[in-house]
N, C-alpha and C. Protein backbone atom coordinates (compact mmCIF):
# COMPACT_ATOMS: atom_id res chain seq x y z
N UNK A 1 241.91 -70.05 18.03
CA UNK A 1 243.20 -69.38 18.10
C UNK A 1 243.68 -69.09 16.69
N UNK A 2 244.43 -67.85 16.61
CA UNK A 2 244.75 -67.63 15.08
C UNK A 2 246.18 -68.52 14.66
N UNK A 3 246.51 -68.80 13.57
CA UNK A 3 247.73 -69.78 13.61
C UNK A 3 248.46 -69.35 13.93
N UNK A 4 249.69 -69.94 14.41
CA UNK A 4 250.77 -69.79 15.27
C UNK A 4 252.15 -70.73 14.88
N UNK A 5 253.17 -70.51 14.75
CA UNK A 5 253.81 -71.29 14.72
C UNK A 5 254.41 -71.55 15.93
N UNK A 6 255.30 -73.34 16.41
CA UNK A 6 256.01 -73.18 17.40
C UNK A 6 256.75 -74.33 16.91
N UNK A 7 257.68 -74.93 17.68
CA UNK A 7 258.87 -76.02 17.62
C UNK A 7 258.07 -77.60 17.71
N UNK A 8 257.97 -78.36 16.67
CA UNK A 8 257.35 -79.66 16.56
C UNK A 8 257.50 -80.45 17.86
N UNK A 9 256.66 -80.99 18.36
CA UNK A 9 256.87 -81.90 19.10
C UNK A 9 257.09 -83.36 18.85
N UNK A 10 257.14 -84.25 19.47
CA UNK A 10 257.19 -85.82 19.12
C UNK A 10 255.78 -85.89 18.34
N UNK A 11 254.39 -85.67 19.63
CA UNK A 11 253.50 -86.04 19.04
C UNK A 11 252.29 -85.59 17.72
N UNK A 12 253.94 -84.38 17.34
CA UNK A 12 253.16 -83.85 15.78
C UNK A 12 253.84 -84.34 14.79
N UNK A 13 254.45 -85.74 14.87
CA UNK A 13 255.51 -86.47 13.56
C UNK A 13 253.61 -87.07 13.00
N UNK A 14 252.96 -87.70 13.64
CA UNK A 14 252.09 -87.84 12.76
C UNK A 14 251.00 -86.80 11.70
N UNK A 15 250.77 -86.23 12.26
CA UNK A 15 250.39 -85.01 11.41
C UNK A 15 251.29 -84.27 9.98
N UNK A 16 252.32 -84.01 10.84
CA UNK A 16 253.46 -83.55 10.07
C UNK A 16 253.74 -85.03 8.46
N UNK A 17 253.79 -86.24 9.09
CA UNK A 17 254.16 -87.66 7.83
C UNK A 17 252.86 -87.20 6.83
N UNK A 18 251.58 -86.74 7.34
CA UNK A 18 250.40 -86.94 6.69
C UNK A 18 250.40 -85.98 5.95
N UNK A 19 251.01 -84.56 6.19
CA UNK A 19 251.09 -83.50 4.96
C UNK A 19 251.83 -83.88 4.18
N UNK A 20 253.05 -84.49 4.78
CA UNK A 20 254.38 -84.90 3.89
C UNK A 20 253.37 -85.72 2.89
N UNK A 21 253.06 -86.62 3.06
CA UNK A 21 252.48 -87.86 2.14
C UNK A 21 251.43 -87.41 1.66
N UNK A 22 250.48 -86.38 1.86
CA UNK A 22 249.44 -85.67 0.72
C UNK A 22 250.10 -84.91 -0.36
N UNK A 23 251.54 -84.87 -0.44
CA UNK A 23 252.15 -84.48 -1.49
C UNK A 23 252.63 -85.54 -2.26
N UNK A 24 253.46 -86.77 -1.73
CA UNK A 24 253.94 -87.87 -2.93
C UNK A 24 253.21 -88.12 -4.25
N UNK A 25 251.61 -88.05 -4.37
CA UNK A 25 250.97 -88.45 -5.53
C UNK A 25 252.08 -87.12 -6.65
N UNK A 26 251.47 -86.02 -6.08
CA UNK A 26 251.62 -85.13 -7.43
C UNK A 26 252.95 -85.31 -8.08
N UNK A 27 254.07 -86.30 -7.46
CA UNK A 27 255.20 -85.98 -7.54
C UNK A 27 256.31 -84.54 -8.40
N UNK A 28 255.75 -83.81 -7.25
CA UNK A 28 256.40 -82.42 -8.12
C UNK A 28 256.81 -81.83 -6.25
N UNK A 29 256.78 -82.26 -5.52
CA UNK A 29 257.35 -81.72 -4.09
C UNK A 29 258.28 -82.49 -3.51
N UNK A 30 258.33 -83.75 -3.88
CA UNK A 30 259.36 -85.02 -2.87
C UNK A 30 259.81 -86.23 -3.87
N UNK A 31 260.82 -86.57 -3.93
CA UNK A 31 261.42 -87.03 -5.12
C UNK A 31 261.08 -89.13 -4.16
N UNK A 32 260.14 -88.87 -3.13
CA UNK A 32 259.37 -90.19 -2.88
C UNK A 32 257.88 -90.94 -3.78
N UNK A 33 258.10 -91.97 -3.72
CA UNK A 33 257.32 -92.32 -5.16
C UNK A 33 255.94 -93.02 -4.24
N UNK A 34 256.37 -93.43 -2.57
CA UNK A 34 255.80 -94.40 -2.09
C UNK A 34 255.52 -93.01 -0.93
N UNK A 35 254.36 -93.31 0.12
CA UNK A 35 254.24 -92.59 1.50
C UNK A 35 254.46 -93.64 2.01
N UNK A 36 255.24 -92.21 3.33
CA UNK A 36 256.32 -92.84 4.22
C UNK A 36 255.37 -93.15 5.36
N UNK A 37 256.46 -94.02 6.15
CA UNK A 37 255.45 -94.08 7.80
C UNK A 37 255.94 -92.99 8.59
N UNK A 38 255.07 -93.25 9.97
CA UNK A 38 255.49 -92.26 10.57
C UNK A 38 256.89 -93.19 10.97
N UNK A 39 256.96 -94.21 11.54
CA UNK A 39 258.04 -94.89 12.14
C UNK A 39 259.27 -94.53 11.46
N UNK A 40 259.59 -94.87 9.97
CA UNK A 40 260.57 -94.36 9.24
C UNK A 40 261.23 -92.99 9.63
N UNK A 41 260.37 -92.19 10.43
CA UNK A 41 260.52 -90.71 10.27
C UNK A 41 260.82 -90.60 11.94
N UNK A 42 261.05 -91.48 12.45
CA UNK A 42 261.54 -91.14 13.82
C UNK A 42 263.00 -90.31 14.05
N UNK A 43 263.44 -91.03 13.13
CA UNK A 43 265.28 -90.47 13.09
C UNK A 43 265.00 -89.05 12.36
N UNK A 44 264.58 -89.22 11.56
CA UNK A 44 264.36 -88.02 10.64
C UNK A 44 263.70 -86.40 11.56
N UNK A 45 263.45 -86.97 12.50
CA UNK A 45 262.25 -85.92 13.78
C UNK A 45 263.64 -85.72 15.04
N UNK A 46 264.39 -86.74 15.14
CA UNK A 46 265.41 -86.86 16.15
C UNK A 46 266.36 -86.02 15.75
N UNK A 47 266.81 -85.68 14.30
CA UNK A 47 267.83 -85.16 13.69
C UNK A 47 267.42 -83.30 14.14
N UNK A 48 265.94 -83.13 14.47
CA UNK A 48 265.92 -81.39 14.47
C UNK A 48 266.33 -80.93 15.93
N UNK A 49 266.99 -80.20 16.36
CA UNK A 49 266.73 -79.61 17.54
C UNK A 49 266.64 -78.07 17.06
N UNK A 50 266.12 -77.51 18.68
CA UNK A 50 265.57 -76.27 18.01
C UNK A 50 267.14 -75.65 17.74
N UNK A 51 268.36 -75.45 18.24
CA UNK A 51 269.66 -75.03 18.39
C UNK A 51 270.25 -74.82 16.82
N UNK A 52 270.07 -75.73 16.29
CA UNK A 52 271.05 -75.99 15.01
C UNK A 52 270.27 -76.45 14.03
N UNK A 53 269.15 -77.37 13.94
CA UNK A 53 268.18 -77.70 12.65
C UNK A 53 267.03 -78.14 13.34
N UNK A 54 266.30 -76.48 13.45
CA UNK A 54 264.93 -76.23 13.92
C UNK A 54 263.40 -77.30 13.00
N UNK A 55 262.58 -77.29 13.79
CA UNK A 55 261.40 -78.04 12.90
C UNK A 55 260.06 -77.06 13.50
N UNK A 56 259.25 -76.68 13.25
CA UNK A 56 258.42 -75.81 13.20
C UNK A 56 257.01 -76.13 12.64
N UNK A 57 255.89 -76.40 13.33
CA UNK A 57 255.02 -76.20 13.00
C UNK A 57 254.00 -75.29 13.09
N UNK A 58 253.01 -75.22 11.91
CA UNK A 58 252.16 -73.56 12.07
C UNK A 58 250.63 -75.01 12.18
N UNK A 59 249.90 -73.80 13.74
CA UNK A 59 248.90 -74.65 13.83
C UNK A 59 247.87 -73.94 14.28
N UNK A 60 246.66 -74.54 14.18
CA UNK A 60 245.42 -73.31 14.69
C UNK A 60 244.62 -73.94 15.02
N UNK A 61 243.51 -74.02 15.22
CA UNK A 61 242.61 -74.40 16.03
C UNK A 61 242.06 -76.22 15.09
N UNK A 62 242.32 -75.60 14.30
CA UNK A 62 241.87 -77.10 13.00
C UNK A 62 243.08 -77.82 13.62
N UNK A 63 243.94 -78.07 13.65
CA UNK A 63 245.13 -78.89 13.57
C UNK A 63 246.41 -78.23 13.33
N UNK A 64 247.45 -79.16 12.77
CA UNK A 64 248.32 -78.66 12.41
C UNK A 64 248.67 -78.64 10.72
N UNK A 65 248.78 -77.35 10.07
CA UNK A 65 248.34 -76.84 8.69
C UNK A 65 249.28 -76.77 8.01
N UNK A 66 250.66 -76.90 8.69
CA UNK A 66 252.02 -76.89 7.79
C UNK A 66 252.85 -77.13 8.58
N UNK A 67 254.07 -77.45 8.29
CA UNK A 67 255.44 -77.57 8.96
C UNK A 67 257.35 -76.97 7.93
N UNK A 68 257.52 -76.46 8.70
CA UNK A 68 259.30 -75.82 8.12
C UNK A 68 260.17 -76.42 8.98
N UNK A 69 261.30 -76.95 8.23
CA UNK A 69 262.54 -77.51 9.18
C UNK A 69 263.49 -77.10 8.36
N UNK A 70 264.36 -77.14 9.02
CA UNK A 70 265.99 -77.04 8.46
C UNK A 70 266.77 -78.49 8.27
N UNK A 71 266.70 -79.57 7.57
CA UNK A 71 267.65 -80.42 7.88
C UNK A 71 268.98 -80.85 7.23
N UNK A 72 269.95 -81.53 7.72
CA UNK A 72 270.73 -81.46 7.31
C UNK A 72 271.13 -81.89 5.65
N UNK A 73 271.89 -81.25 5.32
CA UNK A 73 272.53 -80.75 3.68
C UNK A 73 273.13 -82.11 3.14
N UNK A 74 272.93 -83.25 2.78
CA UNK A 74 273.06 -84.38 2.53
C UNK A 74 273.72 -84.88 2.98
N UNK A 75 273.84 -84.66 4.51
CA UNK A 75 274.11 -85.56 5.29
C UNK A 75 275.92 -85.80 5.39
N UNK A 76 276.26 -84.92 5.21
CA UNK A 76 277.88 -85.43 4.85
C UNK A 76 278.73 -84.46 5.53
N UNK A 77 279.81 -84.30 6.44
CA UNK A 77 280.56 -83.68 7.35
C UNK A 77 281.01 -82.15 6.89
N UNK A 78 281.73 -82.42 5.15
CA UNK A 78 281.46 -81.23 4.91
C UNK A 78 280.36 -80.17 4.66
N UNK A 79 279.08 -81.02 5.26
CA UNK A 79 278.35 -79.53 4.92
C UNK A 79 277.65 -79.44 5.71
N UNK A 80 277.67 -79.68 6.69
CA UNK A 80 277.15 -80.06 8.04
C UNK A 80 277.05 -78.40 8.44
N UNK A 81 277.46 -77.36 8.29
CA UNK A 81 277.19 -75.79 8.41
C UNK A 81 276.34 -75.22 7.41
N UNK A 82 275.81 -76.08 6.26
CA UNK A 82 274.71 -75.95 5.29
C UNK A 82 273.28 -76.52 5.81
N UNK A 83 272.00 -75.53 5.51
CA UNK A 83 271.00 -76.04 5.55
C UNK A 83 270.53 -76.71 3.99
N UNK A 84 269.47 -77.45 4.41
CA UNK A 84 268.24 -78.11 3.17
C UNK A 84 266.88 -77.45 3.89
N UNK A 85 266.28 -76.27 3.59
CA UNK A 85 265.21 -75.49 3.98
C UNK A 85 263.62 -76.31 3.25
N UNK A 86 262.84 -77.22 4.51
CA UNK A 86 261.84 -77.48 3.86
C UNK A 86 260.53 -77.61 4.08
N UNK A 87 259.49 -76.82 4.04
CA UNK A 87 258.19 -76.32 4.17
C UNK A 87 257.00 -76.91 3.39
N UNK A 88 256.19 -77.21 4.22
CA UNK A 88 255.33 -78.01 3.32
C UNK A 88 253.92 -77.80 4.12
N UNK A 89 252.42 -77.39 3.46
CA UNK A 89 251.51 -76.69 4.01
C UNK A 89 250.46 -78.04 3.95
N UNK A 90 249.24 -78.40 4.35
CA UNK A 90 248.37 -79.24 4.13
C UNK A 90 247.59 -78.10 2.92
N UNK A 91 247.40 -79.16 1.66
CA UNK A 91 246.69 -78.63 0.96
C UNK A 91 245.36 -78.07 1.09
N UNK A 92 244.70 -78.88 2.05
CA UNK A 92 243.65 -78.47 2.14
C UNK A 92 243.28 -77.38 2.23
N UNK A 93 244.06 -76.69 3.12
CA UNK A 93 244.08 -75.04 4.02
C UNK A 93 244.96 -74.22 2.98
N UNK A 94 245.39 -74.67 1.85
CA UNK A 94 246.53 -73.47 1.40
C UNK A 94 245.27 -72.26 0.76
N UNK A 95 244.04 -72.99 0.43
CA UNK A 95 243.89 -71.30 0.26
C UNK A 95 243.65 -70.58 0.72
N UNK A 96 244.13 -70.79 2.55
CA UNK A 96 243.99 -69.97 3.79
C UNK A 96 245.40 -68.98 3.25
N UNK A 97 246.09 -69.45 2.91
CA UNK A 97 247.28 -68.33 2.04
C UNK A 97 248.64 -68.22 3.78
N UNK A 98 248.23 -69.08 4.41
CA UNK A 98 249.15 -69.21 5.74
C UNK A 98 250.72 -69.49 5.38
N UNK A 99 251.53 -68.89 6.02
CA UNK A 99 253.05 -68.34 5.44
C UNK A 99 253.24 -68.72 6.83
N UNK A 100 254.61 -69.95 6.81
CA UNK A 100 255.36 -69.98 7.98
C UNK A 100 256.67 -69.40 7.64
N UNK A 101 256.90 -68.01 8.72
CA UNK A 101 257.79 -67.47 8.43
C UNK A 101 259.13 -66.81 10.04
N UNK A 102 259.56 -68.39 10.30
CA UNK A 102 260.07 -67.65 12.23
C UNK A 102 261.43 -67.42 11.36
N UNK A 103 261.74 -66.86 12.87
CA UNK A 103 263.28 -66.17 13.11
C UNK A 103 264.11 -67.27 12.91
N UNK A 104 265.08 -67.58 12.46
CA UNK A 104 266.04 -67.86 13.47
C UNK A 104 267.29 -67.56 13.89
């Protein structure tokens, strides 16, 4: 199947922690020094709905190759109508040159 994006499920928080955490070494993408668990990231997966702070993954026949979410803007009441826009591809595949790019 050619990639596709659609709305993360529960059982793509693991996939999704594992791109996240193939980035911590370089530290130049995530201001985390340590990789996270997936467990840590339960709330963090609970916080998207598709309505108001979408999560999105682009996936193809290999797996799943990247993920985009919207989450919330540090967390604080006034900005709760602000996004934090954040996309992150598995390196492996980036020189597939794959662009997650939905509506919303």
């Amino acid at each position: 199947m050619p990639p596709a994006y659609r709305l993360a499920r529960f059982d793509d928080l693991p996939a999704i922690v594992a791109i996240y955490n193939s980035t911590v070494a370089s530290r130049m993408v995530t201001a985390d020094t340590e990789p996270v668990s997936v467990a840590s990231r339960h709330a963090w997966f609970a916080e998207h709905t598709p309505e108001k702070r979408p999560l999105w993954v682009l996936e193809s026949n290999a797996g799943i190759l990247g993920w985009l979410s919207y989450s919330n803007f540090y967390g604080r009441p006034a900005c709760d109508a602000a996004d934090d826009p954040e996309a992150l591809a598995d390196v492996r595949d980036a020189s597939e040159g794959y662009i997650v790019r939905p509506e919303r």
